[in-house]
PDB file of N, CA and C in Angstrom:
ATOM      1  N   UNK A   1      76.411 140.530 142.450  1.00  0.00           N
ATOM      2  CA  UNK A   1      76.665 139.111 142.572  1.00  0.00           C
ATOM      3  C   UNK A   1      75.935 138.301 141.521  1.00  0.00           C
ATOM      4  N   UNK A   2      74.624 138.848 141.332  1.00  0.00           N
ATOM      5  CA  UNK A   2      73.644 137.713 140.255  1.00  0.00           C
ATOM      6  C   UNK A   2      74.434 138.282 138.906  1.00  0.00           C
ATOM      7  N   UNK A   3      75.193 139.313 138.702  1.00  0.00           N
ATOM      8  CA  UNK A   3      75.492 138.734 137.248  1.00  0.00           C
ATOM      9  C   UNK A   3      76.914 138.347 137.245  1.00  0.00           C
ATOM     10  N   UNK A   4      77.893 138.106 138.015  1.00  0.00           N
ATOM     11  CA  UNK A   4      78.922 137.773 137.737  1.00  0.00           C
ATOM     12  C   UNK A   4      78.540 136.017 138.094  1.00  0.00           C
ATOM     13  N   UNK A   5      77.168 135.646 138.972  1.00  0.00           N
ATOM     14  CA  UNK A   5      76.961 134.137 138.378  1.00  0.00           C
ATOM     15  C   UNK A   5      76.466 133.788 137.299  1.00  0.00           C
ATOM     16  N   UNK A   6      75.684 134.806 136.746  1.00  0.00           N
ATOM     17  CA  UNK A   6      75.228 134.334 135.649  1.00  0.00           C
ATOM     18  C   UNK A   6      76.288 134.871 134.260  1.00  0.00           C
ATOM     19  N   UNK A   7      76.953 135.282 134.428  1.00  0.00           N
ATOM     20  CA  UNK A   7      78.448 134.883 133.347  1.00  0.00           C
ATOM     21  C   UNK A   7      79.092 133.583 133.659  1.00  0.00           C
ATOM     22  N   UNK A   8      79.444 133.174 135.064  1.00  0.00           N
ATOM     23  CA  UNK A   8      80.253 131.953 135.419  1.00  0.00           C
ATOM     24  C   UNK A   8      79.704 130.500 134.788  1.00  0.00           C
ATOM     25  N   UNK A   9      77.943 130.731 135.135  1.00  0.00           N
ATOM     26  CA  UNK A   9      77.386 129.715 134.487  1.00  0.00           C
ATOM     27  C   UNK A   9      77.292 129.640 132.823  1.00  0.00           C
ATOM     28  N   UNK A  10      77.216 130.511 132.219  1.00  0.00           N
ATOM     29  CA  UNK A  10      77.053 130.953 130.877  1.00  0.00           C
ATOM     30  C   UNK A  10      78.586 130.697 130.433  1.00  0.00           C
ATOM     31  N   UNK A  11      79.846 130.554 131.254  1.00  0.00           N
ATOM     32  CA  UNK A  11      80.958 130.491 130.445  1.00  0.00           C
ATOM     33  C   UNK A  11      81.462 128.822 130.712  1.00  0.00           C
ATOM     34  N   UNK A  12      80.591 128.093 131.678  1.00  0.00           N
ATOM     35  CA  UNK A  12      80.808 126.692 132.278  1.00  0.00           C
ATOM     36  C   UNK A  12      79.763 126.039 130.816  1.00  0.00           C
ATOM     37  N   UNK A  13      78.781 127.042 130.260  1.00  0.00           N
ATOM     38  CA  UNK A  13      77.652 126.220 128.970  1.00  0.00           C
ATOM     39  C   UNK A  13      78.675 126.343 127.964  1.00  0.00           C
ATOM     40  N   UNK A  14      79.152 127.059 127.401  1.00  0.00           N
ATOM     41  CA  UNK A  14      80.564 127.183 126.711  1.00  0.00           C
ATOM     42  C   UNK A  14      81.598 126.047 126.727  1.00  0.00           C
ATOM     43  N   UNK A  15      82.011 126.212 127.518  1.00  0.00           N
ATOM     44  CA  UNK A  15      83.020 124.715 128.265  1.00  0.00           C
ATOM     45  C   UNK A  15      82.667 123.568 127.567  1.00  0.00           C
ATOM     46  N   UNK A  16      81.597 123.461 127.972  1.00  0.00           N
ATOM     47  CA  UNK A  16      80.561 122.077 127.305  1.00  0.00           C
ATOM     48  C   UNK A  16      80.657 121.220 126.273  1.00  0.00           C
ATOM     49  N   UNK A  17      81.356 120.120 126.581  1.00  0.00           N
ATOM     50  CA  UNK A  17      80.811 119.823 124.631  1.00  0.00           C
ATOM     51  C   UNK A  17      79.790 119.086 124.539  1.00  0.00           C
ATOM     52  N   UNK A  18      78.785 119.234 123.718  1.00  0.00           N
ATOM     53  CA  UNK A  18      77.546 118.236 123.920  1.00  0.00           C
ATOM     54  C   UNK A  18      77.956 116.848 123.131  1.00  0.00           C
ATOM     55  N   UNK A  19      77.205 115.701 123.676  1.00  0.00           N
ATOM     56  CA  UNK A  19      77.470 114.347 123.061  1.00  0.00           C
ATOM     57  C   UNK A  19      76.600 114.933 121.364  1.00  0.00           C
ATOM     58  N   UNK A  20      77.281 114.272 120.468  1.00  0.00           N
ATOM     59  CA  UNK A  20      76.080 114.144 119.142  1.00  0.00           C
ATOM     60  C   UNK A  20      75.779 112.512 118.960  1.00  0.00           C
ATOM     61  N   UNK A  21      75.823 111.946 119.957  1.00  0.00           N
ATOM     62  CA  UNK A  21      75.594 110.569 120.061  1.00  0.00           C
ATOM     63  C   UNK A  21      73.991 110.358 120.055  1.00  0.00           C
ATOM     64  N   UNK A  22      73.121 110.053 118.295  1.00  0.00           N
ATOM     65  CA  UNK A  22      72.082 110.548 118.632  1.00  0.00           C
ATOM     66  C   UNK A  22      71.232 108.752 118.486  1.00  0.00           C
ATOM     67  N   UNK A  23      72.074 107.908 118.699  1.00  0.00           N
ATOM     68  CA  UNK A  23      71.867 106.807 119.003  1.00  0.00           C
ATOM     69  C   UNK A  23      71.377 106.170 120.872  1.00  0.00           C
ATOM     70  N   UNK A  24      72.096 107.080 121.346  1.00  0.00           N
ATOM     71  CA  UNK A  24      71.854 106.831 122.944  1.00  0.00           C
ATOM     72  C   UNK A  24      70.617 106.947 123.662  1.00  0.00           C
ATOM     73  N   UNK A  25      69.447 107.418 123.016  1.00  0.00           N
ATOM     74  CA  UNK A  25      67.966 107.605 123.269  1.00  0.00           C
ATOM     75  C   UNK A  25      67.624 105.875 123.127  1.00  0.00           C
ATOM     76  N   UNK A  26      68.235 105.243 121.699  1.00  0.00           N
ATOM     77  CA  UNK A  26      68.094 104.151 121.097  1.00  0.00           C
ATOM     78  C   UNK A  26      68.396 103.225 122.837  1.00  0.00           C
ATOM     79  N   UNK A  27      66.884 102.534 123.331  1.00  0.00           N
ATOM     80  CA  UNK A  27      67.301 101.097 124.332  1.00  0.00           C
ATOM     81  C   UNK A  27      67.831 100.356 123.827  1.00  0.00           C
ATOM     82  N   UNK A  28      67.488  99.570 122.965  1.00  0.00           N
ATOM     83  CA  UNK A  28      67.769  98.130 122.463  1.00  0.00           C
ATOM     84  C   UNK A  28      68.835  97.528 121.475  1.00  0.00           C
ATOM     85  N   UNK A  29      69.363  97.025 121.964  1.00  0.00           N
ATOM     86  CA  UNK A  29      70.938  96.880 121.262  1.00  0.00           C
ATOM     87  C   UNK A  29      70.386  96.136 119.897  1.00  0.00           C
ATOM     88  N   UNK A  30      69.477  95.170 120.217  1.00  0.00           N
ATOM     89  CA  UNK A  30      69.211  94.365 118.707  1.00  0.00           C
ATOM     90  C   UNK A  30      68.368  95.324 117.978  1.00  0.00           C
ATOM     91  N   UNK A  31      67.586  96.314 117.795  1.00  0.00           N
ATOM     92  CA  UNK A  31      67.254  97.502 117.250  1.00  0.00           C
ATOM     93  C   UNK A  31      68.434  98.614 116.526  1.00  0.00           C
ATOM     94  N   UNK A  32      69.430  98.378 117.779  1.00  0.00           N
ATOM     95  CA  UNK A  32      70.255  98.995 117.008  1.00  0.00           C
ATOM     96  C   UNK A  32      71.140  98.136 115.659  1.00  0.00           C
ATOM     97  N   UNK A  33      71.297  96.900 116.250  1.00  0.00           N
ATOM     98  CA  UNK A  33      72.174  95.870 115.179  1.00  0.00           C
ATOM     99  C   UNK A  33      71.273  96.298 113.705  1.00  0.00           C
ATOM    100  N   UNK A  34      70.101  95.788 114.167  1.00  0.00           N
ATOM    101  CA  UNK A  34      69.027  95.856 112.493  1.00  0.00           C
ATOM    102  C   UNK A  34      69.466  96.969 111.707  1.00  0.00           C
ATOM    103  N   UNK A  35      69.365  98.013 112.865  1.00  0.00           N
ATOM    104  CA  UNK A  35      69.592  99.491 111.860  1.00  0.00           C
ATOM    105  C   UNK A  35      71.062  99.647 111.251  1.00  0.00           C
ATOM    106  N   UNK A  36      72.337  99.172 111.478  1.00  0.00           N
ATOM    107  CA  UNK A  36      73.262  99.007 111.471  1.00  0.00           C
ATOM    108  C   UNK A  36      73.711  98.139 109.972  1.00  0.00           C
ATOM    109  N   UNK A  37      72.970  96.581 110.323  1.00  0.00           N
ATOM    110  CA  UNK A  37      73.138  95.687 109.131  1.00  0.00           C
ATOM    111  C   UNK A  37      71.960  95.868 107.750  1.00  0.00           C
ATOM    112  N   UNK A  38      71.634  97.405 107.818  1.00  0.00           N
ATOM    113  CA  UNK A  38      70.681  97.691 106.335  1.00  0.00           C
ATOM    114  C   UNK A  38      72.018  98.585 105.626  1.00  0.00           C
ATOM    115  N   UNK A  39      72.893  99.074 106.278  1.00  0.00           N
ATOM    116  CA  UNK A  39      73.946  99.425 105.653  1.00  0.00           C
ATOM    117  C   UNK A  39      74.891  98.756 105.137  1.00  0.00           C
ATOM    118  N   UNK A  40      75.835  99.079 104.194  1.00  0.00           N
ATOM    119  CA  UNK A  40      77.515  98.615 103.865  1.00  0.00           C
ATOM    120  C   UNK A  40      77.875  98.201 104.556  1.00  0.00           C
ATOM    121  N   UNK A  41      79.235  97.293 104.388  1.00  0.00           N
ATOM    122  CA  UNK A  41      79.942  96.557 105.665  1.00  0.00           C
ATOM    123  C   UNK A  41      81.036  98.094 106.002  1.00  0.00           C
ATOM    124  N   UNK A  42      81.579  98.323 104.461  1.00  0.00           N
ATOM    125  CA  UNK A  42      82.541 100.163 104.786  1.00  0.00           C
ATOM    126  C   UNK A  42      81.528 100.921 105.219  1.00  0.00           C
ATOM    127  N   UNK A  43      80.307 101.670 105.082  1.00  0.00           N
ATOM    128  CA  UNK A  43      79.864 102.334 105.263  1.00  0.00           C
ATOM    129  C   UNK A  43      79.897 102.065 107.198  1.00  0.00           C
ATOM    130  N   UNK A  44      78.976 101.239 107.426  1.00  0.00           N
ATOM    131  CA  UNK A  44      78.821 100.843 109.047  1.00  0.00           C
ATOM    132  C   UNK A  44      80.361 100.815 109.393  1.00  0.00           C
ATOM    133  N   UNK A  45      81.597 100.564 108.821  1.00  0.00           N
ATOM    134  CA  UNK A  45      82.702 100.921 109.747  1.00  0.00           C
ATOM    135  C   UNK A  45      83.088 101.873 109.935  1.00  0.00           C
ATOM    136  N   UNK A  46      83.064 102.879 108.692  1.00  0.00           N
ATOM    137  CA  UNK A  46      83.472 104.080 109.005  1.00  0.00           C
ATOM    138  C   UNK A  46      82.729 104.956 109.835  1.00  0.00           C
ATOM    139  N   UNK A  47      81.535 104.909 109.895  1.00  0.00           N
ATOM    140  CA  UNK A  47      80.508 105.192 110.891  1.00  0.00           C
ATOM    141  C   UNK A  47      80.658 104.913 112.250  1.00  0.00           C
ATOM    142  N   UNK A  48      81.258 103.960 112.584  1.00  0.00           N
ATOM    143  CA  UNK A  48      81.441 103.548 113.905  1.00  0.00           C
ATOM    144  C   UNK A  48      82.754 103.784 114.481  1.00  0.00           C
ATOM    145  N   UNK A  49      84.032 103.889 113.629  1.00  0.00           N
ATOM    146  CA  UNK A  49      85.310 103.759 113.749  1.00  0.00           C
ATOM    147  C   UNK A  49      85.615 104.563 115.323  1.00  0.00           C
ATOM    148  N   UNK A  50      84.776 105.894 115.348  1.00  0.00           N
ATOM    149  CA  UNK A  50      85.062 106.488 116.633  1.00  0.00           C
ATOM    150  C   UNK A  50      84.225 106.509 117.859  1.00  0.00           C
ATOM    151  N   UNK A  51      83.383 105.470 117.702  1.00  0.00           N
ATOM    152  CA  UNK A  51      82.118 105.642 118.578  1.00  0.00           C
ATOM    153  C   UNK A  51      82.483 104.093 119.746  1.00  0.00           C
ATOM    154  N   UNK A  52      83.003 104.142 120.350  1.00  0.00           N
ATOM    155  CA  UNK A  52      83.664 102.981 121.126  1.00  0.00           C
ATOM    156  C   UNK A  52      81.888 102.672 122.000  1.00  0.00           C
ATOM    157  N   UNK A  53      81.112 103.275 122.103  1.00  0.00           N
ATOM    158  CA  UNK A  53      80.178 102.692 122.693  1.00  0.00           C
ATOM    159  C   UNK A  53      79.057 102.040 122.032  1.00  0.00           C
ATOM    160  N   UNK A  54      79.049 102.837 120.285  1.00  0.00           N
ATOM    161  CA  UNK A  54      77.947 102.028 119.479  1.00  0.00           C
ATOM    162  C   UNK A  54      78.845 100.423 119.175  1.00  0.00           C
ATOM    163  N   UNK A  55      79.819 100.574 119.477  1.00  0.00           N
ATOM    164  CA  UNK A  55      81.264  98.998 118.699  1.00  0.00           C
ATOM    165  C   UNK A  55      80.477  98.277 120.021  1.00  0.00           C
ATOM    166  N   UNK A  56      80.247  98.444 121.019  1.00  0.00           N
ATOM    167  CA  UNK A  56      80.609  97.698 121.913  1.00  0.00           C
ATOM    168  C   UNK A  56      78.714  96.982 122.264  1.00  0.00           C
ATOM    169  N   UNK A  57      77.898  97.918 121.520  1.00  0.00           N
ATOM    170  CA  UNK A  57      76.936  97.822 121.645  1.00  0.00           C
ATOM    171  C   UNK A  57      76.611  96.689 120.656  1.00  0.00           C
ATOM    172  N   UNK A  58      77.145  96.963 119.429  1.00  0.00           N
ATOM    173  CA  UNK A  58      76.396  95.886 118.549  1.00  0.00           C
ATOM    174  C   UNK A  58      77.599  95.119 117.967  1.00  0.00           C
ATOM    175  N   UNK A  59      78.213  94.604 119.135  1.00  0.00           N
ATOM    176  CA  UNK A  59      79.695  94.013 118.876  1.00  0.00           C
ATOM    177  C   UNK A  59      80.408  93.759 118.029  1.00  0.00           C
ATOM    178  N   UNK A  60      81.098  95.046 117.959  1.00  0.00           N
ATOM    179  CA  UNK A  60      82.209  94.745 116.421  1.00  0.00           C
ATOM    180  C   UNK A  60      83.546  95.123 117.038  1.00  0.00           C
ATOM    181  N   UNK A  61      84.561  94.099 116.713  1.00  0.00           N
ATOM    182  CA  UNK A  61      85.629  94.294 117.158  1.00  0.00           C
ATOM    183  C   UNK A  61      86.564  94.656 115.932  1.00  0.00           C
ATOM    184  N   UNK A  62      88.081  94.738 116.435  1.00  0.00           N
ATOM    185  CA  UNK A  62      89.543  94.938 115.614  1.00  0.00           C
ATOM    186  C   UNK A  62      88.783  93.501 114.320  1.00  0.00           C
ATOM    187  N   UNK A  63      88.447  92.740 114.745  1.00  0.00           N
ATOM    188  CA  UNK A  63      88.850  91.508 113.580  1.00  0.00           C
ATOM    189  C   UNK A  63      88.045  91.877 112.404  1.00  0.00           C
ATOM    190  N   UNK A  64      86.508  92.757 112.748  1.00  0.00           N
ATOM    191  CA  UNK A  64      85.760  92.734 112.116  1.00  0.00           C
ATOM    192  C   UNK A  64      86.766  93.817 110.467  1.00  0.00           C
ATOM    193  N   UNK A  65      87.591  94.854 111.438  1.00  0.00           N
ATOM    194  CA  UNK A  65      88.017  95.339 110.585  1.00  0.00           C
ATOM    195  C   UNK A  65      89.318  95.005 109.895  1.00  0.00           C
ATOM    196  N   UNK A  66      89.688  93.833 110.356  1.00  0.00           N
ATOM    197  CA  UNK A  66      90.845  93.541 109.543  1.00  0.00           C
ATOM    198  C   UNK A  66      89.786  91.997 108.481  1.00  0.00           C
ATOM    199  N   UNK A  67      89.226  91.265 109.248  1.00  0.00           N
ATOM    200  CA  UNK A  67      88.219  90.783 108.127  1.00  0.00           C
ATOM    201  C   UNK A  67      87.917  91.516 106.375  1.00  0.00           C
ATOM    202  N   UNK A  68      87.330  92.648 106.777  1.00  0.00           N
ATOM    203  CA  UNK A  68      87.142  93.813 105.958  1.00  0.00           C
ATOM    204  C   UNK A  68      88.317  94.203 104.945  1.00  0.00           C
ATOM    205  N   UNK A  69      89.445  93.952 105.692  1.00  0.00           N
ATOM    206  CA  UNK A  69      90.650  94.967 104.631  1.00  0.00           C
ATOM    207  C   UNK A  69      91.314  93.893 103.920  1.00  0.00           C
ATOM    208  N   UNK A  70      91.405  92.758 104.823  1.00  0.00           N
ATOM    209  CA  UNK A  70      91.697  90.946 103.918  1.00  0.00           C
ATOM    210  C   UNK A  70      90.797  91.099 102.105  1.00  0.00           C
ATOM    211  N   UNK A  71      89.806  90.968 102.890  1.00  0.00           N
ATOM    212  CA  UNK A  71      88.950  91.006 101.192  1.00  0.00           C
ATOM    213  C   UNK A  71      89.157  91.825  99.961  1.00  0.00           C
ATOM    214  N   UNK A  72      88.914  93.114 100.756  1.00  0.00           N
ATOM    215  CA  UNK A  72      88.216  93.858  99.743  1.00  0.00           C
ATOM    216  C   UNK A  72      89.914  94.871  99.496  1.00  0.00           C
ATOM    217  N   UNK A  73      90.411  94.861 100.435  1.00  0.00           N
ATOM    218  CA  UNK A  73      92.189  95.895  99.781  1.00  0.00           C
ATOM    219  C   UNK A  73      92.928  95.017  99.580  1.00  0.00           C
ATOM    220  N   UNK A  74      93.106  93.625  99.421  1.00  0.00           N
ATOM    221  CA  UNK A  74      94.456  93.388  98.643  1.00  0.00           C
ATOM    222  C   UNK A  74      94.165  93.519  97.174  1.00  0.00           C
ATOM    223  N   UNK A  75      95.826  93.240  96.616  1.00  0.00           N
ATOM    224  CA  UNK A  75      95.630  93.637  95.082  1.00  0.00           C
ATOM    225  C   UNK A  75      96.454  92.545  94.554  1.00  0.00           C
ATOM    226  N   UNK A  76      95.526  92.200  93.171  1.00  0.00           N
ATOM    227  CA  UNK A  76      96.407  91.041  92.749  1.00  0.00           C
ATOM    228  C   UNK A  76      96.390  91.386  91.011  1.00  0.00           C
ATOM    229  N   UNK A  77      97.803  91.458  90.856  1.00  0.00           N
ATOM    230  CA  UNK A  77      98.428  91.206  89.521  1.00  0.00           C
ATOM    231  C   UNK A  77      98.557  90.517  88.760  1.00  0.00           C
ATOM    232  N   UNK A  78      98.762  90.279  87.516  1.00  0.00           N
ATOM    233  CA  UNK A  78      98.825  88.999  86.826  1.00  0.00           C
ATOM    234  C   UNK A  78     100.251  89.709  85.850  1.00  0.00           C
ATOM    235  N   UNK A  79     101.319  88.841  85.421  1.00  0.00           N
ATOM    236  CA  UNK A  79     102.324  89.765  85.048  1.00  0.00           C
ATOM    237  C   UNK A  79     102.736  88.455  84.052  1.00  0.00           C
ATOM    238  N   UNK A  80     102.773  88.846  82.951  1.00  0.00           N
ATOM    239  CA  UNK A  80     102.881  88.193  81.714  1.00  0.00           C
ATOM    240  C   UNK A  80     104.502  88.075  80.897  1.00  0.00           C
ATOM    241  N   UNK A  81     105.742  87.581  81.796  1.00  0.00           N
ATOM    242  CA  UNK A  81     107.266  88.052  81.472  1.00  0.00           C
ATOM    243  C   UNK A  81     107.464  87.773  79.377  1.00  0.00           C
ATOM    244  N   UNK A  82     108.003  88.173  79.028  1.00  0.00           N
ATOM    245  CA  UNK A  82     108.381  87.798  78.048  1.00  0.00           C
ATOM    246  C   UNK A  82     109.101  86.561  77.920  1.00  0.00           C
ATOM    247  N   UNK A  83     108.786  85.205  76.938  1.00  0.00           N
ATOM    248  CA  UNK A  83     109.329  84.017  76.863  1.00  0.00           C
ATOM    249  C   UNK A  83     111.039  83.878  76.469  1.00  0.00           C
ATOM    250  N   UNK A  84     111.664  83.082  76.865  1.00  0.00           N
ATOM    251  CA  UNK A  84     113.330  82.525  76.840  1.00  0.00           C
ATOM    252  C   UNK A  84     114.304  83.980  77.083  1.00  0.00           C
ATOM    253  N   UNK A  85     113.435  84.865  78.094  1.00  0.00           N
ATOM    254  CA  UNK A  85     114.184  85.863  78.441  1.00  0.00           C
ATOM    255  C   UNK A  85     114.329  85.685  80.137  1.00  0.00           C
ATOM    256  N   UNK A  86     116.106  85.605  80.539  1.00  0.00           N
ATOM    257  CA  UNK A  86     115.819  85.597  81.764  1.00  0.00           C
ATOM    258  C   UNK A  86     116.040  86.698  82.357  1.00  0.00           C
ATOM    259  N   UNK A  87     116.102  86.543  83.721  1.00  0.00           N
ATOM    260  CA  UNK A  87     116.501  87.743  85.169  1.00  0.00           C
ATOM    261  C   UNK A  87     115.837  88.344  85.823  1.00  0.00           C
ATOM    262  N   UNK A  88     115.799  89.168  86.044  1.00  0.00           N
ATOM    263  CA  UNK A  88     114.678  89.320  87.402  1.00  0.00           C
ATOM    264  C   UNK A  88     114.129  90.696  86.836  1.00  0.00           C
ATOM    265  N   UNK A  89     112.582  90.302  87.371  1.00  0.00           N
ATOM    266  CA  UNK A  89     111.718  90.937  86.633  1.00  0.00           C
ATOM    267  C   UNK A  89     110.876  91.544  87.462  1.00  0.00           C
ATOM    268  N   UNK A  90     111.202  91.231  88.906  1.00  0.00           N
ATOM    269  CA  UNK A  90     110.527  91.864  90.095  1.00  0.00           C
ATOM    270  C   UNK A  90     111.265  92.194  90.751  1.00  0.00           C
ATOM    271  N   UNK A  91     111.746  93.673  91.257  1.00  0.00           N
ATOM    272  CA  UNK A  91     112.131  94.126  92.459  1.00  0.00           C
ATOM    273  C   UNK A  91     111.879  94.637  93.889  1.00  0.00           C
ATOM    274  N   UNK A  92     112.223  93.675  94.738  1.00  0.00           N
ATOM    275  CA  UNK A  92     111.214  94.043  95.901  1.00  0.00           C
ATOM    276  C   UNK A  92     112.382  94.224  96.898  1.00  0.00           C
ATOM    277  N   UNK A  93     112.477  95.452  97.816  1.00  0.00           N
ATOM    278  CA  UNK A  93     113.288  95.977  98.926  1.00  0.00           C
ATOM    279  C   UNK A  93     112.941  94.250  99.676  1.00  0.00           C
ATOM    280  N   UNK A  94     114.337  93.982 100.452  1.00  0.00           N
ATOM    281  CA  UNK A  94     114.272  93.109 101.424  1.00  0.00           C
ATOM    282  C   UNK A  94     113.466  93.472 102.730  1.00  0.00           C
ATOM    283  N   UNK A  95     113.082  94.522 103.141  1.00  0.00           N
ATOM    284  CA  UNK A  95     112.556  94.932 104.011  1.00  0.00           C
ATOM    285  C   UNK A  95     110.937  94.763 103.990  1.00  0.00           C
ATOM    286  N   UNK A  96     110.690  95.314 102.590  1.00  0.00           N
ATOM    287  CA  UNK A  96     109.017  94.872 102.232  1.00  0.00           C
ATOM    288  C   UNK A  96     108.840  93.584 101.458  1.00  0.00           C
ATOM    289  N   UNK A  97     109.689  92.805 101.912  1.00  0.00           N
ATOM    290  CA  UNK A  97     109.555  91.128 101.011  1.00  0.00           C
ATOM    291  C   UNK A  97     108.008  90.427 101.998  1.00  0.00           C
ATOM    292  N   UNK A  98     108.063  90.935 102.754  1.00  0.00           N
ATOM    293  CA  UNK A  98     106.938  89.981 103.617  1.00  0.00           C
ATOM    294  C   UNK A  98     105.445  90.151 103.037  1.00  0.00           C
ATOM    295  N   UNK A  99     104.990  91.723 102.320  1.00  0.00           N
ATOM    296  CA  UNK A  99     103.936  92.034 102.069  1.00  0.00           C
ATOM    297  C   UNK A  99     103.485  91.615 100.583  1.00  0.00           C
ATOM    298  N   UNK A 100     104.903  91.356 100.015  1.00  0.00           N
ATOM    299  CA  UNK A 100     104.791  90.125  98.075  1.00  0.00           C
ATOM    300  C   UNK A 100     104.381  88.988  98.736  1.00  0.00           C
ATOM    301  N   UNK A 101     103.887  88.800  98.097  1.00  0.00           N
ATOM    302  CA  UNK A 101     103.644  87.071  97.705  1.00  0.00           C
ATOM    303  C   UNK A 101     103.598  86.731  96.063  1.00  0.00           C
ATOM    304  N   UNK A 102     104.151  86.360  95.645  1.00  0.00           N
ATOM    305  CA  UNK A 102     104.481  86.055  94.189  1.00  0.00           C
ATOM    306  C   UNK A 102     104.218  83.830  94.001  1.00  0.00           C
ATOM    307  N   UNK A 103     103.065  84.127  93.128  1.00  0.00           N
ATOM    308  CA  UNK A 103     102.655  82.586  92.743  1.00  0.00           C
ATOM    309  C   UNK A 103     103.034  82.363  90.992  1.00  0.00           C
ATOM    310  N   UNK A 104     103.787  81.223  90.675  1.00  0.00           N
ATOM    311  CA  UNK A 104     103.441  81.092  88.845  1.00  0.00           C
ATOM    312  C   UNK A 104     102.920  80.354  88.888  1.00  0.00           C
ATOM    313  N   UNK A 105     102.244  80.105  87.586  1.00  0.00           N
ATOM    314  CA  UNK A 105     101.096  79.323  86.776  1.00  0.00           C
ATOM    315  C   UNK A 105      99.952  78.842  88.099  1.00  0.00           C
ATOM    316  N   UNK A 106      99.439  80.121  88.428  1.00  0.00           N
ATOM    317  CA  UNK A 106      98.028  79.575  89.288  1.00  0.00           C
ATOM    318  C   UNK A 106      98.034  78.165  90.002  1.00  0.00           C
ATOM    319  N   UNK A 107      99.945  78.123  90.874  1.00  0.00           N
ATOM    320  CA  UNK A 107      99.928  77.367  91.607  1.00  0.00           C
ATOM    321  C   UNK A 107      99.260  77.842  93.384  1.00  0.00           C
ATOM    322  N   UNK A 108      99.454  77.268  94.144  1.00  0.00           N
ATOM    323  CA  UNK A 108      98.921  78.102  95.814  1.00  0.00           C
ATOM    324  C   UNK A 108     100.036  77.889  96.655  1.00  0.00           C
ATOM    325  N   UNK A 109     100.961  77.077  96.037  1.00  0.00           N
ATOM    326  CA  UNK A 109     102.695  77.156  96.843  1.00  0.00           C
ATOM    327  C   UNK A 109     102.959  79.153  96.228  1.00  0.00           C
ATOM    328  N   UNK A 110     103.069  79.379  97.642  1.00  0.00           N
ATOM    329  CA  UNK A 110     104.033  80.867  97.436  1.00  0.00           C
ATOM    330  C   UNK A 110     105.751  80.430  96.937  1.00  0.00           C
ATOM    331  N   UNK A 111     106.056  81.145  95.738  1.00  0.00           N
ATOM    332  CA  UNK A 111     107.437  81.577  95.225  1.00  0.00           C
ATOM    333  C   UNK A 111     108.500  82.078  95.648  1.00  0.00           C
ATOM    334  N   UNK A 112     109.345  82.068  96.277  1.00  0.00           N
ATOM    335  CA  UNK A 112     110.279  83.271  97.094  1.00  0.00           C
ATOM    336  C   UNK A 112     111.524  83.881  96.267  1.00  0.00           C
ATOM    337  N   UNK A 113     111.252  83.598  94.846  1.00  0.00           N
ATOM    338  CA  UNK A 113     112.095  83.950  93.595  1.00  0.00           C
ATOM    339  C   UNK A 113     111.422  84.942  93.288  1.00  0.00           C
ATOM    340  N   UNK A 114     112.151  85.722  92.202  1.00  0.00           N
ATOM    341  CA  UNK A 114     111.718  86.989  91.735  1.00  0.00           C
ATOM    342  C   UNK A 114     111.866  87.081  90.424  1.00  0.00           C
ATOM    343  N   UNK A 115     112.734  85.857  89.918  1.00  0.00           N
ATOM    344  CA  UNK A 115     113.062  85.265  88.617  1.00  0.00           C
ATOM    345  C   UNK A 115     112.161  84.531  88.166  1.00  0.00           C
TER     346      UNK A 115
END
């Protein structure tokens, strides 16, 4: 009997997955923020992206990461057409028209021409 429990228990330690959550010793949520904001704003997200209890600890939500992708991933072009030549010089699927935004001469009215 003692060794077919001590396989049962030995195959239930197996089973196991241990937390590597080696923040959870950590009491203090503002201890944790400090340690948090000596890092990157990418670095601390990607770090956290799967940890729903350190997010909730030193409150970072969805906005923080769309905040983040506003800034630093859009991409902006500058596109120089050749003069008294016309027609269209940008082709954009009607389907992905929403994600262009096309401005001339460093106005802040958006364009909805492609000409």
């Amino acid at each position: 009997m003692n060794s077919s429990d001590a396989l049962s228990k030995e195959k239930m330690k197996v089973n196991k997955i241990e937390s590597k959550d080696i923040f959870k010793n950590l009491k203090s949520n503002y201890i944790l923020k400090k340690l948090f904001n000596n890092l990157m704003k990418k670095k601390k997200l990607d770090i956290i992206k799967y940890n729903k209890n350190i997010k909730d600890r030193i409150n970072i939500s969805i906005e923080d990461y769309k905040g983040y992708s506003e800034i630093y991933s859009s991409v902006e072009i500058e596109i120089k057409p050749f003069e008294n030549i016309y027609g269209k010089f940008i082709n954009i699927n009607e389907e992905k028209k929403m994600y262009y935004h096309i401005y001339f001469n460093d106005n802040k009215e958006e364009i909805k021409r492609n000409y």
